[in-house]
Structure formats: structure tokens, C-alpha cells
N, C-alpha and C. Protein backbone atom coordinates (compact mmCIF):
# COMPACT_ATOMS: atom_id res chain seq x y z
N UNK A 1 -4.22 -22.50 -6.28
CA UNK A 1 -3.81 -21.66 -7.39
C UNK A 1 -3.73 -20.21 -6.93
N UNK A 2 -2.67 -19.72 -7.41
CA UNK A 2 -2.66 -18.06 -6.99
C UNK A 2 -3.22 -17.02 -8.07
N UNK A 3 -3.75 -16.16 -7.32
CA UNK A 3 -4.34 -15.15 -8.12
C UNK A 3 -4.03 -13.97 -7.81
N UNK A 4 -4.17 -13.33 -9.26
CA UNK A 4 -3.07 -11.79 -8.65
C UNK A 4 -5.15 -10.75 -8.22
N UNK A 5 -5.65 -11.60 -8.63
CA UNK A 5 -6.82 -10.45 -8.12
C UNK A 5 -7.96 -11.13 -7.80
N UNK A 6 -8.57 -10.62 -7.14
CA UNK A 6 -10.44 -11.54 -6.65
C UNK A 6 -11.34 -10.83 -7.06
N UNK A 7 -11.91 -11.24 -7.70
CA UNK A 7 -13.09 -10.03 -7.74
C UNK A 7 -13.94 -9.95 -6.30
N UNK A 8 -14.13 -8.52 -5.71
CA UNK A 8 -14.68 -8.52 -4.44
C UNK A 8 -13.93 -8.67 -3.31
N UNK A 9 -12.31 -9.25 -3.91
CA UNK A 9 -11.08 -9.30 -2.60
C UNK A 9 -11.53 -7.91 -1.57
N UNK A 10 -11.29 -7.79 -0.08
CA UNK A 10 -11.12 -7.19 0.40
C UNK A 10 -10.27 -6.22 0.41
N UNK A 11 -9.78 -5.04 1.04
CA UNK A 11 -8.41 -4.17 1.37
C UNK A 11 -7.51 -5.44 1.94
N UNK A 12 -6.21 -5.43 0.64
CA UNK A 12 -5.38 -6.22 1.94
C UNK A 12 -4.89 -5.85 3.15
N UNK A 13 -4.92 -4.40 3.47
CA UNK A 13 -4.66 -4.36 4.87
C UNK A 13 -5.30 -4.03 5.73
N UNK A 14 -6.72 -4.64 5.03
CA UNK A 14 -7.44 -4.84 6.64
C UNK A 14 -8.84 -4.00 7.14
N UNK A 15 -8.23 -3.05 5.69
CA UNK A 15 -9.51 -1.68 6.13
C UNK A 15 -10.76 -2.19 6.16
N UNK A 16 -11.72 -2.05 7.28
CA UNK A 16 -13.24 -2.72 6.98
C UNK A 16 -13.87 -1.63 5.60
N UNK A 17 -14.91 -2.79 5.38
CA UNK A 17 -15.81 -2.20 4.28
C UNK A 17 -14.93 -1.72 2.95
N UNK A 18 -13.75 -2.05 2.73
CA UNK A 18 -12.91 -1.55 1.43
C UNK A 18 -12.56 -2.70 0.76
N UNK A 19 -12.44 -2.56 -0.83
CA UNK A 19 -12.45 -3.64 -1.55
C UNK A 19 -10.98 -3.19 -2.15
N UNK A 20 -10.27 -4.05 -2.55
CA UNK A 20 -9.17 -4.25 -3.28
C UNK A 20 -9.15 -3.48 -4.60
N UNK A 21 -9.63 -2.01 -4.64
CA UNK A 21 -9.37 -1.04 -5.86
C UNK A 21 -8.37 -0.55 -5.99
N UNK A 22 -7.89 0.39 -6.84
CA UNK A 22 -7.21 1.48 -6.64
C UNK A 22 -7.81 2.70 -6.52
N UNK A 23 -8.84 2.79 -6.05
CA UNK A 23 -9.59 3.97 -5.77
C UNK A 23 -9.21 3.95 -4.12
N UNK A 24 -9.72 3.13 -3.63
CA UNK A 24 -9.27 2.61 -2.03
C UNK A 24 -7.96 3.20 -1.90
N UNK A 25 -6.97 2.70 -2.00
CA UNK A 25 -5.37 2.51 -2.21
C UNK A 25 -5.12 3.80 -2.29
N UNK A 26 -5.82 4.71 -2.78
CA UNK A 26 -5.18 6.19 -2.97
C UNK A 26 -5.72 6.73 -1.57
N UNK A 27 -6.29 6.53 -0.81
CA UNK A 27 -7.41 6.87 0.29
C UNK A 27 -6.52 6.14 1.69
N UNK A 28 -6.21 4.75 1.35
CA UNK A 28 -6.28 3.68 2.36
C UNK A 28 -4.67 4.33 3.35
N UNK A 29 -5.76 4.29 4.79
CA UNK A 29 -5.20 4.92 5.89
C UNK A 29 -3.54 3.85 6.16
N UNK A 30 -3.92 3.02 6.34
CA UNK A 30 -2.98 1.99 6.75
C UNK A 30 -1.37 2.05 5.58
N UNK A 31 -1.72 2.05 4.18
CA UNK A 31 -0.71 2.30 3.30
C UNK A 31 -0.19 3.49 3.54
N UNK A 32 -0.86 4.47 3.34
CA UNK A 32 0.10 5.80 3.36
C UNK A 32 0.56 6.13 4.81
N UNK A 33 0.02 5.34 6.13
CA UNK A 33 1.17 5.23 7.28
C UNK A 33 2.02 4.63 7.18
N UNK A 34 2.42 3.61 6.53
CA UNK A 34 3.41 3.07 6.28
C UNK A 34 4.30 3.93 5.22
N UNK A 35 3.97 4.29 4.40
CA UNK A 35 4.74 5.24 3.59
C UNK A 35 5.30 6.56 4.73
N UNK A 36 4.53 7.34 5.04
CA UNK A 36 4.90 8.54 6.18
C UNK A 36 6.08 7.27 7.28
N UNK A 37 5.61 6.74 7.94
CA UNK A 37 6.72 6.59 8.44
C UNK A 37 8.15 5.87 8.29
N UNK A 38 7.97 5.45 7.38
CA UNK A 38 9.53 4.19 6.50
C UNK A 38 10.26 5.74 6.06
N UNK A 39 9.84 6.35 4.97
CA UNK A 39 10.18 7.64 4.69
C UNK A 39 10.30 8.86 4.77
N UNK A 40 9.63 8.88 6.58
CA UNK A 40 10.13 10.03 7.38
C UNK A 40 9.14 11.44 6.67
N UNK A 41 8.21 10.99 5.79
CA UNK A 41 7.84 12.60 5.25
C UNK A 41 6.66 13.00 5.91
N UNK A 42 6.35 14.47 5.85
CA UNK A 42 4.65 15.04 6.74
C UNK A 42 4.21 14.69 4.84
N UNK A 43 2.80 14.82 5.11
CA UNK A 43 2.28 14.49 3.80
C UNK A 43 0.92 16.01 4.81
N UNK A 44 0.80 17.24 3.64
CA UNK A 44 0.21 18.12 4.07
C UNK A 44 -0.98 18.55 3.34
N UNK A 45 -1.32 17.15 2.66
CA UNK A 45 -3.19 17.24 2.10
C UNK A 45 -2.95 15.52 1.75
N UNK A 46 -4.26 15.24 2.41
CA UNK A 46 -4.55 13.60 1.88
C UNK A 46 -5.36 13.97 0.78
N UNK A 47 -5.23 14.60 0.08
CA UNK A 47 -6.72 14.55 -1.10
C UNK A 47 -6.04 13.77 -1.89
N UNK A 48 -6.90 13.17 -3.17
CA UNK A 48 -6.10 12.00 -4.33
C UNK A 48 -5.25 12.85 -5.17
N UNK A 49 -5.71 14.06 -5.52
CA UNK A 49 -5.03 15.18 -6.70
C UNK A 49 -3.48 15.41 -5.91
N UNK A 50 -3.19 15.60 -4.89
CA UNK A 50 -2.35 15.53 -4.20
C UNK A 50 -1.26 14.25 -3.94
N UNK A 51 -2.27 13.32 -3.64
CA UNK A 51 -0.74 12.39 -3.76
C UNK A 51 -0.69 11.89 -5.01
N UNK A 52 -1.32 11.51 -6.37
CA UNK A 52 -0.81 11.68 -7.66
C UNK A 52 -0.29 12.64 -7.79
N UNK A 53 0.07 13.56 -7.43
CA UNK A 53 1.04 14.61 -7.78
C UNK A 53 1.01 15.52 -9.14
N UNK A 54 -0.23 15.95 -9.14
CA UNK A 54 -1.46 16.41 -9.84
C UNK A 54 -1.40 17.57 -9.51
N UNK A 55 -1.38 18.17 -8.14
CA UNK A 55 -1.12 19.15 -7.84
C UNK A 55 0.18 19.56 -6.57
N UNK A 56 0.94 20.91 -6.86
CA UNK A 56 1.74 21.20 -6.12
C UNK A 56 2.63 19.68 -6.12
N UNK A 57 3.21 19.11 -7.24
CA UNK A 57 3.52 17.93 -7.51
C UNK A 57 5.74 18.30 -6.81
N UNK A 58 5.91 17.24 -5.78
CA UNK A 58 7.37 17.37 -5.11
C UNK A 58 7.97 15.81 -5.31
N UNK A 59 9.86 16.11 -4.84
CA UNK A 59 10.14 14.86 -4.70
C UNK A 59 9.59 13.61 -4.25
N UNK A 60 9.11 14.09 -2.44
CA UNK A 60 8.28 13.63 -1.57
C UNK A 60 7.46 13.14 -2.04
N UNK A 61 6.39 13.80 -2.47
CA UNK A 61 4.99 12.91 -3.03
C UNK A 61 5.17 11.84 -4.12
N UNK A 62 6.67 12.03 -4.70
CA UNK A 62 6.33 10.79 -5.71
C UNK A 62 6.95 9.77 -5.41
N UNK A 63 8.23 9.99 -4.15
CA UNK A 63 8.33 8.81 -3.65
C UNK A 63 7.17 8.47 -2.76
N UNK A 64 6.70 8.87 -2.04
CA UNK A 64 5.54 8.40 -1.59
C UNK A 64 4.89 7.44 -2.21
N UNK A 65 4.45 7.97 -3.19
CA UNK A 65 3.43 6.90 -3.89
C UNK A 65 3.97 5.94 -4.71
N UNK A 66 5.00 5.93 -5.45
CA UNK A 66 6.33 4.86 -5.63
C UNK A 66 6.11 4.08 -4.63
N UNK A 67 6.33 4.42 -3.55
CA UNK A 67 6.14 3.22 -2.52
C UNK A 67 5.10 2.77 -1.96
N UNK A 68 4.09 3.39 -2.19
CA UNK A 68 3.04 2.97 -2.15
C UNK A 68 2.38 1.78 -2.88
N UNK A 69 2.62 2.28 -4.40
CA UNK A 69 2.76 1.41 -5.35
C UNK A 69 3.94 0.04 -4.78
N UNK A 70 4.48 0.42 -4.51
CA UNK A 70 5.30 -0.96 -4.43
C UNK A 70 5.55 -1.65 -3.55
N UNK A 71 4.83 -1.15 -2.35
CA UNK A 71 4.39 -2.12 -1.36
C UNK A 71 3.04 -3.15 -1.37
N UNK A 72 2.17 -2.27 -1.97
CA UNK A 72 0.78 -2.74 -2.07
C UNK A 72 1.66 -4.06 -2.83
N UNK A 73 2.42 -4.01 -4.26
CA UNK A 73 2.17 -5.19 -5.41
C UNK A 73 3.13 -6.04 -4.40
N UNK A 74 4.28 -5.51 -3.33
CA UNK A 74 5.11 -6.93 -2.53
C UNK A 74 4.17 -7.05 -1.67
N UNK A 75 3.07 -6.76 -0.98
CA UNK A 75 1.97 -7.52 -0.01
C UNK A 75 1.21 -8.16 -1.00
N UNK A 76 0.65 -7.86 -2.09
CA UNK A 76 -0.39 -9.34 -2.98
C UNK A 76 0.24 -9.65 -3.86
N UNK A 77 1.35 -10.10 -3.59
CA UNK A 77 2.29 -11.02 -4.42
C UNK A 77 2.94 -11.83 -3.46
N UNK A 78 2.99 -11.43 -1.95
CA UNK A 78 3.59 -12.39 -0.85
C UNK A 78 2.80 -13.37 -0.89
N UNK A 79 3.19 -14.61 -0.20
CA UNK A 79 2.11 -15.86 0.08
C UNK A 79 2.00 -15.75 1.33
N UNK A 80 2.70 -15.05 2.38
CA UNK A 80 2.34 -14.81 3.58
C UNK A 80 0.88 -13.95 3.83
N UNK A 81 0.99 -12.75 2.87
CA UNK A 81 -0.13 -11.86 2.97
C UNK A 81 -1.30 -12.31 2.25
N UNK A 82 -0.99 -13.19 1.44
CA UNK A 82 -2.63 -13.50 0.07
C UNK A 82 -2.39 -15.43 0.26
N UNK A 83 -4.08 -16.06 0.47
CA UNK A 83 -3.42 -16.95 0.91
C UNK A 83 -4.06 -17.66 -0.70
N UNK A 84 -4.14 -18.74 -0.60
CA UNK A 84 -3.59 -19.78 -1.48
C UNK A 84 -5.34 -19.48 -2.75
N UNK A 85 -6.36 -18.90 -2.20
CA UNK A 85 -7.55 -18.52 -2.85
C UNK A 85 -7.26 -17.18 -3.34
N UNK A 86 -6.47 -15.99 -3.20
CA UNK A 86 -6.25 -15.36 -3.74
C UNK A 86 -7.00 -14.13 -2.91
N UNK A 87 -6.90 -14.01 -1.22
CA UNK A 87 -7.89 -13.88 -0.43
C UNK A 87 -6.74 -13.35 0.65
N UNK A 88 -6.74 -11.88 1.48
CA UNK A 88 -5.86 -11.60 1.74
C UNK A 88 -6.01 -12.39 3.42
N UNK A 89 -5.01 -12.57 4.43
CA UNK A 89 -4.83 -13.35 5.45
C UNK A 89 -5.11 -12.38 6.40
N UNK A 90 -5.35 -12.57 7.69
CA UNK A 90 -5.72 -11.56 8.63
C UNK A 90 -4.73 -10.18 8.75
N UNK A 91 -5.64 -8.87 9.01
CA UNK A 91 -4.54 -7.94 8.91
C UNK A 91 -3.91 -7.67 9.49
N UNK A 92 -3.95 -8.67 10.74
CA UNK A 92 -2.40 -8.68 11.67
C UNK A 92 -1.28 -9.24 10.76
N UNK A 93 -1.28 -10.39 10.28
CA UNK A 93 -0.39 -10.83 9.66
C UNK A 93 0.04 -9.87 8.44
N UNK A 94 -0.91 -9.92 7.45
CA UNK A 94 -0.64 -8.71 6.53
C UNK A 94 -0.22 -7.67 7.38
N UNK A 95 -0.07 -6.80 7.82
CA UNK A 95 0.34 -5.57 8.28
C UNK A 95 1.71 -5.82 8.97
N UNK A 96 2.13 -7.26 9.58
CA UNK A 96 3.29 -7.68 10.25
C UNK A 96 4.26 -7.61 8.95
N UNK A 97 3.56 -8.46 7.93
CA UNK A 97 4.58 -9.05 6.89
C UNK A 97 5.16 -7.10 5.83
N UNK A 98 3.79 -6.78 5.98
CA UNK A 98 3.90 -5.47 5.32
C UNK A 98 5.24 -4.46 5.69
N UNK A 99 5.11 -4.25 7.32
CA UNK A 99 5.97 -3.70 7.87
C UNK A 99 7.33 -4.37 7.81
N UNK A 100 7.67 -5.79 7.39
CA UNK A 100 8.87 -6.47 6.90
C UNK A 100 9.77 -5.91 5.51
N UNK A 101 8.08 -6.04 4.48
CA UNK A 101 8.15 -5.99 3.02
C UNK A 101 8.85 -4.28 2.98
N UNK A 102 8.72 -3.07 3.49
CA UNK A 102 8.65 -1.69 3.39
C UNK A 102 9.85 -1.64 3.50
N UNK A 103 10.45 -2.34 4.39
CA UNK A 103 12.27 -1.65 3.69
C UNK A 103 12.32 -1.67 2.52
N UNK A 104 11.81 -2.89 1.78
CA UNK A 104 12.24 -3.08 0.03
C UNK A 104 12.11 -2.08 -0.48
N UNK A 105 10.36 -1.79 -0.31
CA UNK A 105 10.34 -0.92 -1.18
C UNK A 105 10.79 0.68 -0.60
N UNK A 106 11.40 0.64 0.61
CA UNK A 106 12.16 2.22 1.16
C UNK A 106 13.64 2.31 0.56
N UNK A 107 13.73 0.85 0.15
CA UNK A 107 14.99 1.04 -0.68
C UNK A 107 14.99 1.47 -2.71
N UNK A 108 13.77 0.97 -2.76
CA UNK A 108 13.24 1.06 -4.31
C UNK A 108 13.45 2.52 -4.88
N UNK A 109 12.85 3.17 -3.69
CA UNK A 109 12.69 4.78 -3.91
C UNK A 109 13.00 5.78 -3.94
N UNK A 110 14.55 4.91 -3.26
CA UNK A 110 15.71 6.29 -2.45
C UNK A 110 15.60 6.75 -1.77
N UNK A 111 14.50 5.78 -0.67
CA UNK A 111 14.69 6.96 0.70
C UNK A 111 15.35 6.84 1.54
């Protein structure tokens, strides 16, 4: 059976010691490299107020996180990346399939 959430799921991509929040996700190193590089942008404060676009709020930052957002939901919605317990698959694979999934969403965003 598939599940869109675990309680206690890990980071699906891999980060040790991080759980499947969105507290993580605003933080998580691995997503917003994938965002910086599909979409070519410098990102010039990692703080959270910053990439919600909370402050000094730009085009950039909101595609950013647009795609952020919409990579995370095409990696735990793949069956390649989340396996059949609702439990993400090693983060080689996740991060392979991820780097597949990011055109989509580099196309979602207009970049």
C-alpha cells in the first residue's frame, strides 16, 4: 500500500538524522542544490525568511521554491524514490531519480 507520509519517514534525500518535515525541506542541503543548479540561480542567504520570500522577496526565490516544492511532491509520489511501505529507497537512487524528476519541475516554473 502506498503512503503519501510515515510518521518518522526519513529525509527523502538522504540527509542523515532528518525526518520528512517541512521544517527540514526549507534547510535540506541536497533540495536547494538541485534547485541552484537546474535553474542556474546564486541563492545569497540560506536563512528560511529568505527563501519563503519573506524577505527581500524576487522572481528567483519564488521559482526556487516552486521547485522546490515540486520536486520534493514528484520524488514521494515516484515509486522509484518511496518504496512500497511508504519508506524512501536509498539516496543514491532517490537523488538519481530526483535529478531525472527536476526537468519537470524546471519546466513547471519557467526556468
Amino acid at each position: 500500500m502506498r503512503l503519501s507520509s510515515v510518521d518518522g519517514r526519513p529525509c527523502v534525500f538522504g540527509c542523515c538524522d532528518s525526518r520528512d518535515e517541512l521544517v527540514h525541506y526549507l534547510v535540506c542541503p541536497v533540495l536547494w542544490q538541485f534547485a541552484r543548479e537546474h535553474l542556474k540561480f546564486q541563492e545569497h542567504s540560506i536563512q528560511v525568511y529568505h527563501r519563503l520570500c519573506l524577505c527581500d522577496p524576487s522572481v528567483e526565490k519564488f521559482k526556487m521554491l516552486a521547485f522546490c516544492h515540486s520536486l520534493y511532491h514528484s520524488c514521494v509520489n515516484d515509486l522509484e524514490c518511496i518504496d512500497n511501505e511508504g519508506l524512501p529507497n536509498s539516496s543514491q537512487v532517490v537523488q538519481l531519480r530526483a535529478a531525472d524528476l527536476a526537468r519537470h519541475s524546471f519546466h513547471l516554473v519557467g526556468g
